[in-house]
N, C-alpha and C. Protein backbone atom coordinates (compact mmCIF):
# COMPACT_ATOMS: atom_id res chain seq x y z
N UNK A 1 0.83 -1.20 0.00
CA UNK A 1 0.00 0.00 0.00
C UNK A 1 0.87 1.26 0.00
N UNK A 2 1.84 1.05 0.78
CA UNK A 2 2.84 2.33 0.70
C UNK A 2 3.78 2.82 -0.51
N UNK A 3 4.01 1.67 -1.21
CA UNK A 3 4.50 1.66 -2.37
C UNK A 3 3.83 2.13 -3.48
N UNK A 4 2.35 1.92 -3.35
CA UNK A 4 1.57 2.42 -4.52
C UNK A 4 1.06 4.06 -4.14
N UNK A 5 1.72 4.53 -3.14
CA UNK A 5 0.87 5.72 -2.88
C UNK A 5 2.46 6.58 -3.33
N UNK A 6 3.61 5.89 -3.01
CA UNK A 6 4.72 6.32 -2.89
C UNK A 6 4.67 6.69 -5.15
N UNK A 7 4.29 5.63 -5.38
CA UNK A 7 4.44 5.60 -6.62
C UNK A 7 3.43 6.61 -7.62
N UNK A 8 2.14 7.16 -6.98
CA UNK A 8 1.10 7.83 -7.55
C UNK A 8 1.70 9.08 -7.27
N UNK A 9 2.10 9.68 -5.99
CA UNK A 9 2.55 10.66 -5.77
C UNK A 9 3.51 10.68 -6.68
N UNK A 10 4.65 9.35 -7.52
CA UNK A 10 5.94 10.48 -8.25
C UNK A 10 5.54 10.88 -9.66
N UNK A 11 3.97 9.62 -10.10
CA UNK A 11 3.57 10.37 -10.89
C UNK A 11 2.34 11.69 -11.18
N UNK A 12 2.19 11.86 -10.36
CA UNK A 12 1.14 13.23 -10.04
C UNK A 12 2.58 14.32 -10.29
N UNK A 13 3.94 14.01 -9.76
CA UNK A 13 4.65 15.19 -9.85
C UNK A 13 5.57 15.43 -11.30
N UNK A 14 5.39 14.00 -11.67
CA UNK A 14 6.09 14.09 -13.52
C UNK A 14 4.83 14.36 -14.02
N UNK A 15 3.57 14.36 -14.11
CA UNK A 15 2.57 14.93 -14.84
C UNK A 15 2.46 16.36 -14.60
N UNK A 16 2.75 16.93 -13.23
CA UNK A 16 2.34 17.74 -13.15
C UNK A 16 3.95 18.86 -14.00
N UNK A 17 5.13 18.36 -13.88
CA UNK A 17 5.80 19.38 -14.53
C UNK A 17 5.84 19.18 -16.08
N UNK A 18 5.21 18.07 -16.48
CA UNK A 18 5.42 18.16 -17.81
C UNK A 18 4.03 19.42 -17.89
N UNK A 19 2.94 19.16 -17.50
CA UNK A 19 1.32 19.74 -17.82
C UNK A 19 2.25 21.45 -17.58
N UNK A 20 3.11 21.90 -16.82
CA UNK A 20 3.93 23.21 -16.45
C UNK A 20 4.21 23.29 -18.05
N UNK A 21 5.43 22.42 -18.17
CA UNK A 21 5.88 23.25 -19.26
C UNK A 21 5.01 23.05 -20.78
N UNK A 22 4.08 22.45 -21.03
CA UNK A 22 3.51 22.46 -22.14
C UNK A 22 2.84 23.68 -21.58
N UNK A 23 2.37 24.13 -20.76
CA UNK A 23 1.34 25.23 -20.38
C UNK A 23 2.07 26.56 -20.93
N UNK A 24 3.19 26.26 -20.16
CA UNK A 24 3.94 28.27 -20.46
C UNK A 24 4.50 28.41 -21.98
N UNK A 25 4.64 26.99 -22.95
CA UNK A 25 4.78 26.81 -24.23
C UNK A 25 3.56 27.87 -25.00
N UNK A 26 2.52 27.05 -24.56
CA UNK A 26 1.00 27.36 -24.92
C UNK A 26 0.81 28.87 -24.65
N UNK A 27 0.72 29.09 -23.76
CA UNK A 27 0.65 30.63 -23.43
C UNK A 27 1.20 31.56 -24.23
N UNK A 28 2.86 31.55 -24.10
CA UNK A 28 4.03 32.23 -24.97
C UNK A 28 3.58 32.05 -26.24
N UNK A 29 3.00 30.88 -26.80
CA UNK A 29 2.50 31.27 -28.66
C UNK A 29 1.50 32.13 -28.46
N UNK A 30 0.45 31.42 -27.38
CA UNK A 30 -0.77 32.52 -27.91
C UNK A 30 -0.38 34.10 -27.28
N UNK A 31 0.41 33.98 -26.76
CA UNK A 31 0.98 35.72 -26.49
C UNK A 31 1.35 36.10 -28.07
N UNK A 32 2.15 35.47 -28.33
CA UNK A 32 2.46 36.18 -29.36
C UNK A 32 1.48 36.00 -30.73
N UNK A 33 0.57 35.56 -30.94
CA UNK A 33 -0.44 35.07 -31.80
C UNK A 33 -0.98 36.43 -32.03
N UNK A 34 -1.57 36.76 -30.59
CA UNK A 34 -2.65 37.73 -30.50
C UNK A 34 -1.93 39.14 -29.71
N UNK A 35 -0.78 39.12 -29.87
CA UNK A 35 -0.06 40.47 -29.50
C UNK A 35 -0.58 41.44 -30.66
N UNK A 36 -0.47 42.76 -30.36
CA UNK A 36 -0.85 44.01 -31.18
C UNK A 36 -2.22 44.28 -31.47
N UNK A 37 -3.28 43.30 -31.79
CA UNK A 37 -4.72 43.12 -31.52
C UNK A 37 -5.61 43.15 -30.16
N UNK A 38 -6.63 44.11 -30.80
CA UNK A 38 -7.46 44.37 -29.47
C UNK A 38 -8.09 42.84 -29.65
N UNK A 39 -8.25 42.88 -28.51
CA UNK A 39 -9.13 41.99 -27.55
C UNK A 39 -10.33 42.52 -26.66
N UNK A 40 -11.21 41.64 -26.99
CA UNK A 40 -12.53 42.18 -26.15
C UNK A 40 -12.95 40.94 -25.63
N UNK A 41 -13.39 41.14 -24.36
CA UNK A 41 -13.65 39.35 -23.33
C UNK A 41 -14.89 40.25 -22.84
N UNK A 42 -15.69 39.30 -22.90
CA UNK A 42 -16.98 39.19 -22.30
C UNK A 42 -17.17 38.68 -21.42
N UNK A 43 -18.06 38.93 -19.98
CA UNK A 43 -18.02 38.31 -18.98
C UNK A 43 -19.14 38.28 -18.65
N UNK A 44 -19.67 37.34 -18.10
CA UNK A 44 -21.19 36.83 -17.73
C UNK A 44 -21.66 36.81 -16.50
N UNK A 45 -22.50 37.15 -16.03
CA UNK A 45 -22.59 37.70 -14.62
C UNK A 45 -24.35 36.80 -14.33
């Protein structure tokens, strides 16, 4: 039992830095995608 919790936890923490760096990948294009263009966001209340 300790082994499998030992083992979920190391992958919760390799998922979680890979899910990091595909994220700030993702971001940095769409920064630059939609740099110089207005943007208008709608928000729903």
């Amino acid at each position: 039992m300790a082994t499998t919790r030992w083992r979920d936890t190391v992958k919760r923490v390799r998922l979680r830095k890979a899910f990091r760096k595909i994220y700030t990948k993702l971001v940095r294009e769409l920064e630059k995608k939609f740099s110089g263009k207005v943007r208008i966001q709608q928000v729903r209340m």
